[in-house]
C-alpha atoms as a PDB file:
ATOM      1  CA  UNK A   1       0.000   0.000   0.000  1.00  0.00           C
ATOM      2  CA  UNK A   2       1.364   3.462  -1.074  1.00  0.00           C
ATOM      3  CA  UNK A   3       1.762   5.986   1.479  1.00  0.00           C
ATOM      4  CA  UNK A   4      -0.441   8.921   1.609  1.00  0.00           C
ATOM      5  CA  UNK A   5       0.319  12.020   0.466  1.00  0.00           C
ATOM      6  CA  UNK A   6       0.167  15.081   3.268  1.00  0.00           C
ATOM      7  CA  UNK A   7      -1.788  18.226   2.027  1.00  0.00           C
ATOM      8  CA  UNK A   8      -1.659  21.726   4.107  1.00  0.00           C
ATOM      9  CA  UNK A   9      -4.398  23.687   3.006  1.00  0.00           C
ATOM     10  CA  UNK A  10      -3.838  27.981   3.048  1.00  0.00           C
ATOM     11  CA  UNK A  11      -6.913  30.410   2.587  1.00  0.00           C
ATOM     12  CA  UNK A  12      -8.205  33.496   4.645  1.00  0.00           C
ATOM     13  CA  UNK A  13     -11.200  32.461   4.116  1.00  0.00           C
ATOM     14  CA  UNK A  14     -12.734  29.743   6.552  1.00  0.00           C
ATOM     15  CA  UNK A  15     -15.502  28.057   4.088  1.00  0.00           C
ATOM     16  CA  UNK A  16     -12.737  27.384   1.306  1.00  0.00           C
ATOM     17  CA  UNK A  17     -10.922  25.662   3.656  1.00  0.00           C
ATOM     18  CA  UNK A  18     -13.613  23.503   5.033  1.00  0.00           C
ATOM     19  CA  UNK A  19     -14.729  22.896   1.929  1.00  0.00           C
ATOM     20  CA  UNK A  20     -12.105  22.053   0.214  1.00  0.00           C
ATOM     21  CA  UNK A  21     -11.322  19.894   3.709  1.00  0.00           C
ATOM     22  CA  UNK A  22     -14.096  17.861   3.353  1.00  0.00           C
ATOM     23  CA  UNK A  23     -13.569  16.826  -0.125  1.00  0.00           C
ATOM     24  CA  UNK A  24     -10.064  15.538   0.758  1.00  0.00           C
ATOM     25  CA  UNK A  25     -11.141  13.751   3.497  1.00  0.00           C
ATOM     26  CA  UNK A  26     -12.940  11.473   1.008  1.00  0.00           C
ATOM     27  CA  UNK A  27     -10.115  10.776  -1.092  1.00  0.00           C
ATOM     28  CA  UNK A  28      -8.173   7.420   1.151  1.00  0.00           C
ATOM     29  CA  UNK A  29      -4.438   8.355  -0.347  1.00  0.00           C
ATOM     30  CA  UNK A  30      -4.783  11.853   0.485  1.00  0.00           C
ATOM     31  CA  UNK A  31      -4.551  14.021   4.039  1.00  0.00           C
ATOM     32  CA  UNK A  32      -4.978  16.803   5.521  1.00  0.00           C
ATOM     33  CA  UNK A  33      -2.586  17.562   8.058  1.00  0.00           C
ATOM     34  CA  UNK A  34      -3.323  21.474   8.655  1.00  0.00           C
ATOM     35  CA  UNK A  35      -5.002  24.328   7.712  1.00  0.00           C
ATOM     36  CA  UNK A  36      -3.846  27.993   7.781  1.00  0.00           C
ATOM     37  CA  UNK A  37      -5.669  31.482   7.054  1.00  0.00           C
ATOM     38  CA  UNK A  38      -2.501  33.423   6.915  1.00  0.00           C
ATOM     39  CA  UNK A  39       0.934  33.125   4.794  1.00  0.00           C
ATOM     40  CA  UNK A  40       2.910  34.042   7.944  1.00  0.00           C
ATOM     41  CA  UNK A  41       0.783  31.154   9.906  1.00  0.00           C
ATOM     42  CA  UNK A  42       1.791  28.956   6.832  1.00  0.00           C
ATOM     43  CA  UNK A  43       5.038  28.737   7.100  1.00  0.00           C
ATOM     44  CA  UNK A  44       5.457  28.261  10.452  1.00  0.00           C
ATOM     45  CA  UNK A  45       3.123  25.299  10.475  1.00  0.00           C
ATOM     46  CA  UNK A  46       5.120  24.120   7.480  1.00  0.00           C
ATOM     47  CA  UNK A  47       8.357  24.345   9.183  1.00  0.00           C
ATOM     48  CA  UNK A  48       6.737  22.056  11.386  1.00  0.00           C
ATOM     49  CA  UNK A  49       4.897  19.764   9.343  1.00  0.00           C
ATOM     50  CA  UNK A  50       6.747  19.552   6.108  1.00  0.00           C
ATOM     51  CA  UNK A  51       3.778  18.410   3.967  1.00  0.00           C
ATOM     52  CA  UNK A  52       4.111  16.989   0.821  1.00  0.00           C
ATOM     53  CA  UNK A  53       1.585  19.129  -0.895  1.00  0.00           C
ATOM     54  CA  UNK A  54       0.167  23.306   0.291  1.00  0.00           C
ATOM     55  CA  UNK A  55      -2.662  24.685  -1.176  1.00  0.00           C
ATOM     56  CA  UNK A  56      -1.898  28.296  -1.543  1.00  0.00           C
ATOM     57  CA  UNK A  57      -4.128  31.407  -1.971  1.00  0.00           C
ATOM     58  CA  UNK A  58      -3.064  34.343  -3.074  1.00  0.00           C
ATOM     59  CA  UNK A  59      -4.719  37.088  -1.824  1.00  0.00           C
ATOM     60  CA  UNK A  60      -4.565  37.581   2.155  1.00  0.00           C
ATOM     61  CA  UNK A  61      -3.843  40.319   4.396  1.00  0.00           C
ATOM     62  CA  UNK A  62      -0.291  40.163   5.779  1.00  0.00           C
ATOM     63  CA  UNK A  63       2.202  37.790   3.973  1.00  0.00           C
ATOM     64  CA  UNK A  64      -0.201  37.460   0.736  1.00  0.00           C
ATOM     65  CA  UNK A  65       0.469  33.826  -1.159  1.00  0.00           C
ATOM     66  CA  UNK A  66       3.429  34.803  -2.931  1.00  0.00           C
ATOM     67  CA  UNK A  67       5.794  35.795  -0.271  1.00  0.00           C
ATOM     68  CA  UNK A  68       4.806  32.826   1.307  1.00  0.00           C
ATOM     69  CA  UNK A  69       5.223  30.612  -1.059  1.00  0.00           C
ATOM     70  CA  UNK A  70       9.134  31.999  -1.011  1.00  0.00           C
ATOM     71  CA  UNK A  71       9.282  31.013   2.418  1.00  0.00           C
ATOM     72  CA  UNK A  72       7.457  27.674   2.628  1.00  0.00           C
ATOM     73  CA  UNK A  73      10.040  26.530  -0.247  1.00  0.00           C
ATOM     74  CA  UNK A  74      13.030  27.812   1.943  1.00  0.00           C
ATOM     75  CA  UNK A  75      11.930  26.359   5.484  1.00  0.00           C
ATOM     76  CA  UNK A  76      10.244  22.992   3.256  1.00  0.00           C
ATOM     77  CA  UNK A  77      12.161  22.534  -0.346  1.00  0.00           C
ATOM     78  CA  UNK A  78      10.464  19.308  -0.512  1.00  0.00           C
ATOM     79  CA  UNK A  79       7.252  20.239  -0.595  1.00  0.00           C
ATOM     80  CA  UNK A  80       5.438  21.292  -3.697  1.00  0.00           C
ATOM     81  CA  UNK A  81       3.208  24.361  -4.194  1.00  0.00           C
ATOM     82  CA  UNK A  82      -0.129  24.106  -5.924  1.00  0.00           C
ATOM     83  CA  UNK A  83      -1.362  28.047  -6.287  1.00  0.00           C
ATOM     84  CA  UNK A  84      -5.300  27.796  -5.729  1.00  0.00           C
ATOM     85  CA  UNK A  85      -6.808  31.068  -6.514  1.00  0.00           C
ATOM     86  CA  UNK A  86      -9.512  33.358  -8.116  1.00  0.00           C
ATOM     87  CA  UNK A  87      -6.589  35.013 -10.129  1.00  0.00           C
ATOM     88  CA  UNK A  88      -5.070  34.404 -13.619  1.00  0.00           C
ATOM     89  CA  UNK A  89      -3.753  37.885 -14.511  1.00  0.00           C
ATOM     90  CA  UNK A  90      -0.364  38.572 -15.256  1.00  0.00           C
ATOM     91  CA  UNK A  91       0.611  39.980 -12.125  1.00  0.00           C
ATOM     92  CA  UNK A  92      -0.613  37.433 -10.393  1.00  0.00           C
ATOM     93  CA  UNK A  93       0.659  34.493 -12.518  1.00  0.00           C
ATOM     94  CA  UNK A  94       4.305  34.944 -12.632  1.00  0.00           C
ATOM     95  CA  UNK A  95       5.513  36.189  -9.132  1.00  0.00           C
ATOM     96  CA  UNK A  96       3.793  33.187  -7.972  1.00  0.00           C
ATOM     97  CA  UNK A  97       5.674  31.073 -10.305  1.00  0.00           C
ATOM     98  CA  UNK A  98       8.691  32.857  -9.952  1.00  0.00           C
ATOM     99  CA  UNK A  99       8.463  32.162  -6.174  1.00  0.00           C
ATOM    100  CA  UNK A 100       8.213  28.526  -6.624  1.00  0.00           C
ATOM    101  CA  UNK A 101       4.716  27.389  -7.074  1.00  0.00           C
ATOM    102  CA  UNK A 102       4.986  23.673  -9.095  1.00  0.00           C
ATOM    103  CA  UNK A 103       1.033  24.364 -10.420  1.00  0.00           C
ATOM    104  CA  UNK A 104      -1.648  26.825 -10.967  1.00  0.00           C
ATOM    105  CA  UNK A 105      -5.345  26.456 -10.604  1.00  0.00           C
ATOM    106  CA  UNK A 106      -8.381  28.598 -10.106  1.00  0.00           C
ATOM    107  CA  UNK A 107     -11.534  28.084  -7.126  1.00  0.00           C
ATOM    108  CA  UNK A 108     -13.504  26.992 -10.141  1.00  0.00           C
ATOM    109  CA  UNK A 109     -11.441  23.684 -10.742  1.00  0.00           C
ATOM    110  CA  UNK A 110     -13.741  20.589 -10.403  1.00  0.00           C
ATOM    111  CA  UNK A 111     -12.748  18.266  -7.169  1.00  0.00           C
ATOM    112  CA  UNK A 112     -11.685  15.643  -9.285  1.00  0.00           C
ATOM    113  CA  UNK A 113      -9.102  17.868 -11.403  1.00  0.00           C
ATOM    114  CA  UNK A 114      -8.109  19.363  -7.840  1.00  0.00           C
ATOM    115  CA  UNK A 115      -7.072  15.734  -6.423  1.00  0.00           C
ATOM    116  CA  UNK A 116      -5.493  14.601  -9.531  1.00  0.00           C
ATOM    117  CA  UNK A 117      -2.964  17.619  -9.316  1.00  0.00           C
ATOM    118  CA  UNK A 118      -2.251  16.991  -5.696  1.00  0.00           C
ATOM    119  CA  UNK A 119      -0.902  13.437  -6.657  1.00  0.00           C
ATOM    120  CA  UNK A 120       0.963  15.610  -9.792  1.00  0.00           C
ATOM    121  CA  UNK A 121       2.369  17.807  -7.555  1.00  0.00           C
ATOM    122  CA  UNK A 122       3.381  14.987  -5.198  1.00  0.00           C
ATOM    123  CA  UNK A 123       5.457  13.183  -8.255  1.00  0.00           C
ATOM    124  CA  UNK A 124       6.665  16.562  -8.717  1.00  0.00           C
ATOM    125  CA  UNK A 125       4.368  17.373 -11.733  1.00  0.00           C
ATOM    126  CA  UNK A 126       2.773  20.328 -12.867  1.00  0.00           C
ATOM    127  CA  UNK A 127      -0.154  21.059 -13.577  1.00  0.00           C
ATOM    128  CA  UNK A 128      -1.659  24.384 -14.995  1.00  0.00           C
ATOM    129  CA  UNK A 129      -5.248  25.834 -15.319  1.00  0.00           C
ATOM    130  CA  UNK A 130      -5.221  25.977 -19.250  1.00  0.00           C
ATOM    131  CA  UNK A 131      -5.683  29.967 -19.362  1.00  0.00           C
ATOM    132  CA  UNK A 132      -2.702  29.782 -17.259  1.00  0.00           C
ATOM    133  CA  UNK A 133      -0.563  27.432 -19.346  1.00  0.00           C
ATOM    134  CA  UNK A 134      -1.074  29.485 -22.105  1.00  0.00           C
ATOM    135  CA  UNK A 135       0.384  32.738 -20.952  1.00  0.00           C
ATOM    136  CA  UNK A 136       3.019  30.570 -19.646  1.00  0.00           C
ATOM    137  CA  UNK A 137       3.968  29.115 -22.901  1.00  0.00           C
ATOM    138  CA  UNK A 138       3.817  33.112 -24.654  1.00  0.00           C
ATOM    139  CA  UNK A 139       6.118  34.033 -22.598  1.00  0.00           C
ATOM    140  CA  UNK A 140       8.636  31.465 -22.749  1.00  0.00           C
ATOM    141  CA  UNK A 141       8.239  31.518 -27.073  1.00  0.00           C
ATOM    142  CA  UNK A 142       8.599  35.269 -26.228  1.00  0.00           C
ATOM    143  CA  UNK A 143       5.381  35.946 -27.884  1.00  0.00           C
ATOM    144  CA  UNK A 144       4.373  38.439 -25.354  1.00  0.00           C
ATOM    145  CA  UNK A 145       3.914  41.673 -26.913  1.00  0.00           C
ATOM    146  CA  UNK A 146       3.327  44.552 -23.742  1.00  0.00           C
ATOM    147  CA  UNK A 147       6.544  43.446 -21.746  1.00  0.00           C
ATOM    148  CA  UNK A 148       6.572  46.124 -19.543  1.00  0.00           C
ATOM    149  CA  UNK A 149       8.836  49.398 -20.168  1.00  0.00           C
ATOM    150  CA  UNK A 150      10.257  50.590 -16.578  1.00  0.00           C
ATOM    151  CA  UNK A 151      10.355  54.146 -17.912  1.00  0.00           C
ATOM    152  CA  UNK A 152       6.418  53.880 -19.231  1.00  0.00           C
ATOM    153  CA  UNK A 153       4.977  51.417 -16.933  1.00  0.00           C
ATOM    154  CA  UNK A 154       6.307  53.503 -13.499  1.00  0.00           C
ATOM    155  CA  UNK A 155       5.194  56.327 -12.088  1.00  0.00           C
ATOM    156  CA  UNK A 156       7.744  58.703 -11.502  1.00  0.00           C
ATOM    157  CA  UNK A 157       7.481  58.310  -8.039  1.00  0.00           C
ATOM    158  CA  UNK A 158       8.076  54.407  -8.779  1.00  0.00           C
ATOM    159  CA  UNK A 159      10.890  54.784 -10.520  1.00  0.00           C
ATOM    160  CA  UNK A 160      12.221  57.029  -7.654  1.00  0.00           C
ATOM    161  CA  UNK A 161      11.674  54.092  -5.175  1.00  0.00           C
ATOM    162  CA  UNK A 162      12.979  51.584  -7.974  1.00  0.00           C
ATOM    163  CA  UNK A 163      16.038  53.401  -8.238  1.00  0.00           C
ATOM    164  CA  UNK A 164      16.645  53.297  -3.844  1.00  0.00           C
ATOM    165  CA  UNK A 165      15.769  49.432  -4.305  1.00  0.00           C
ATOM    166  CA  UNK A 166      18.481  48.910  -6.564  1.00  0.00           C
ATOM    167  CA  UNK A 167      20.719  51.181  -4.219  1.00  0.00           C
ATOM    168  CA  UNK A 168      20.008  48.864  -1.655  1.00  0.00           C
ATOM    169  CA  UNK A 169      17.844  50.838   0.357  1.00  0.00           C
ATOM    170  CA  UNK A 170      15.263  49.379   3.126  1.00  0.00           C
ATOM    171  CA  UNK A 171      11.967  50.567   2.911  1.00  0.00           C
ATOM    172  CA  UNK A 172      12.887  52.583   6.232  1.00  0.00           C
ATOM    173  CA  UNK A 173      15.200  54.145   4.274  1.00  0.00           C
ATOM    174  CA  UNK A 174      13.364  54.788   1.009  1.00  0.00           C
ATOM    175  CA  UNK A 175      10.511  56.194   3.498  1.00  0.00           C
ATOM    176  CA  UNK A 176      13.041  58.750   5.360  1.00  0.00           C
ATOM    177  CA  UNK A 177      14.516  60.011   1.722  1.00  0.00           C
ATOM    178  CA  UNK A 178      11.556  60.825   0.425  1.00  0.00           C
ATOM    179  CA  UNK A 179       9.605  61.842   3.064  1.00  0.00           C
ATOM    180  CA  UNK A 180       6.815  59.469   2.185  1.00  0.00           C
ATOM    181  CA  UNK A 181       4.943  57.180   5.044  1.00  0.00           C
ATOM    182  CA  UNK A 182       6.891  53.405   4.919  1.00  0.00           C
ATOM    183  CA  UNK A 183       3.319  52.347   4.178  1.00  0.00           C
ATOM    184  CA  UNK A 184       3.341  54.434   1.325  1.00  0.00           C
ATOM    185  CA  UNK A 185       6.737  52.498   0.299  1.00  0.00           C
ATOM    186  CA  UNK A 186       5.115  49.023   0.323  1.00  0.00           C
ATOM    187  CA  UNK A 187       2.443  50.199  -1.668  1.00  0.00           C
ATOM    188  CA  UNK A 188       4.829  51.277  -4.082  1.00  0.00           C
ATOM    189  CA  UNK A 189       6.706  48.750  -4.073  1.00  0.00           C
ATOM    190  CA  UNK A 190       3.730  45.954  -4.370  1.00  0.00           C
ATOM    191  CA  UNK A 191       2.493  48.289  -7.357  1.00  0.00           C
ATOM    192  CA  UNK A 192       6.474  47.953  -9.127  1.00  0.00           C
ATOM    193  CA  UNK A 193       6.635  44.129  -8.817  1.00  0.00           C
ATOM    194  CA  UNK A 194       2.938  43.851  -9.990  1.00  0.00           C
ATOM    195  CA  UNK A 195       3.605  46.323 -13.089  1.00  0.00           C
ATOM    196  CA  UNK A 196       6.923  44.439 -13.888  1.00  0.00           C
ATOM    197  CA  UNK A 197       5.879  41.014 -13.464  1.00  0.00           C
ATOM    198  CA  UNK A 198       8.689  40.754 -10.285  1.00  0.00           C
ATOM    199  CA  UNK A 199       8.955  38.453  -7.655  1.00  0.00           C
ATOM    200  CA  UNK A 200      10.849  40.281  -4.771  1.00  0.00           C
ATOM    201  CA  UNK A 201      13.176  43.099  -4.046  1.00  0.00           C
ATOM    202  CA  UNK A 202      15.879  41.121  -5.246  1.00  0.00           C
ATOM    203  CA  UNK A 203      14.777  40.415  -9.168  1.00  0.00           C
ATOM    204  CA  UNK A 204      13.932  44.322  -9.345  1.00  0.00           C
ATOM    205  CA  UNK A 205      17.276  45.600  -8.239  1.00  0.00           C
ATOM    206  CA  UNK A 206      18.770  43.322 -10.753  1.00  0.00           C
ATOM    207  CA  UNK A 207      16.811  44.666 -13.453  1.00  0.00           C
ATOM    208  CA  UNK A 208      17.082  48.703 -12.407  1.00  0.00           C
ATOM    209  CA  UNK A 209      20.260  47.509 -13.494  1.00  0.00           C
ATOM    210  CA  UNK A 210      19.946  45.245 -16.540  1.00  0.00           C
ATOM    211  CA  UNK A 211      17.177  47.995 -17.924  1.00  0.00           C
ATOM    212  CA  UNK A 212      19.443  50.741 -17.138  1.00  0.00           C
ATOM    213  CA  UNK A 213      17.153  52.371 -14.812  1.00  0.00           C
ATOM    214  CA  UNK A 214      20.256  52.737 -12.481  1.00  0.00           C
ATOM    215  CA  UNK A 215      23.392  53.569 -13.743  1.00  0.00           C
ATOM    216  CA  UNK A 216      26.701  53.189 -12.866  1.00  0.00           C
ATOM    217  CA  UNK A 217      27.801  56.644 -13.501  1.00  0.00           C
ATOM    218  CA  UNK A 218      24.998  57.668 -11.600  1.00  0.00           C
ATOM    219  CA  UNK A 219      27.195  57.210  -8.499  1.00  0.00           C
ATOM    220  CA  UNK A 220      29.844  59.427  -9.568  1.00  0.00           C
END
């Protein structure tokens, strides 16, 4: 008899997760071993129960589902990441992926499709919701026509904070040099990942310098 594979399940909102509870309690190679409604709860019940499998939202106040899908994969490489959300825009697609979610699906997914992708994701096999497979596929052929301009996609003011990210500035910092609220910074910051299809702080000082929105002479 195989062993069963261990699912966590992530959502803010209570009724997804009993729901989608209930229908893997049904399936006998399949369990639930925890449920969280926060990413920051996530990964420290991760850390602790290493599933095989999460479940991951997006969208949910605090650590939303892609930051926490960085950190589940650093405190649990093993286990795989199935993104289970409303969402299939841009924006939301690739930071996700980026961050290392193994699949994709959206709430409407039928039960069935949902269980089959657990075991996937448990043999390490993806599985994408087909909308998102084929924005995926554009933009490895390259086919994708809008990618985003720094200089035409940012506000001034985001370039401004862009250019203190690549500088290595905190967002304490970036808050004190421009005399903006450090609220103000995240929001800017969440807005310049979104609009350039960026996982962390990290990827977008790395391309403030590929794109040449920082210079090196700009230091002199």
């Amino acid at each position: 008899m195989t062993e069963a594979i261990t699912v966590f399940i992530v959502d803010d909102h209570k009724v997804v997760r009993q729901g989608v509870r209930a229908f893997l309690d049904t399936q006998p190679d399949l369990v639930v071993v925890g449920e969280a409604e926060s990413g920051a709860e996530a990964v420290e019940a991760v850390a602790e129960h290493a599933p095989d499998v999460v479940l991951m939202d997006l969208i949910m106040p605090g650590m939303d589902g892609v930051e926490a899908t960085r950190q589940v994969k650093k405190v649990s490489p093993r286990t795989q990441i199935i993104v289970l959300t409303s969402y299939h825009q841009d924006e939301h697609i690739f930071p996700a992926i980026r961050a290392g979610a193994l699949s994709y699906l959206l709430k409407d997914a039928e039960p069935d499709e949902l269980a089959s992708a657990i075991r996937k994701a448990a043999a390490g096999e993806a599985v994408l919701h087909p909308r998102v497979a084929s924005r995926v596929v554009q933009e490895l052929h390259g086919a994708r026509q809008d990618t985003p301009n720094p200089f035409t996609a940012l506000s001034d003011r985001e370039l401004e904070v862009l250019r203190l990210i690549a500088d290595g500035l905190s967002n304490a910092d970036i808050a004190a040099s421009l005399i903006i609220s450090e609220k103000t910074v995240k929001s800017h910051v969440s807005n310049i990942l979104s609009k350039l299809h960026l996982a962390d702080r990290t990827q977008a000082a790395v391309y403030a310098w590929r794109e040449g929105v920082v210079r090196r002479n700009d230091e002199e």
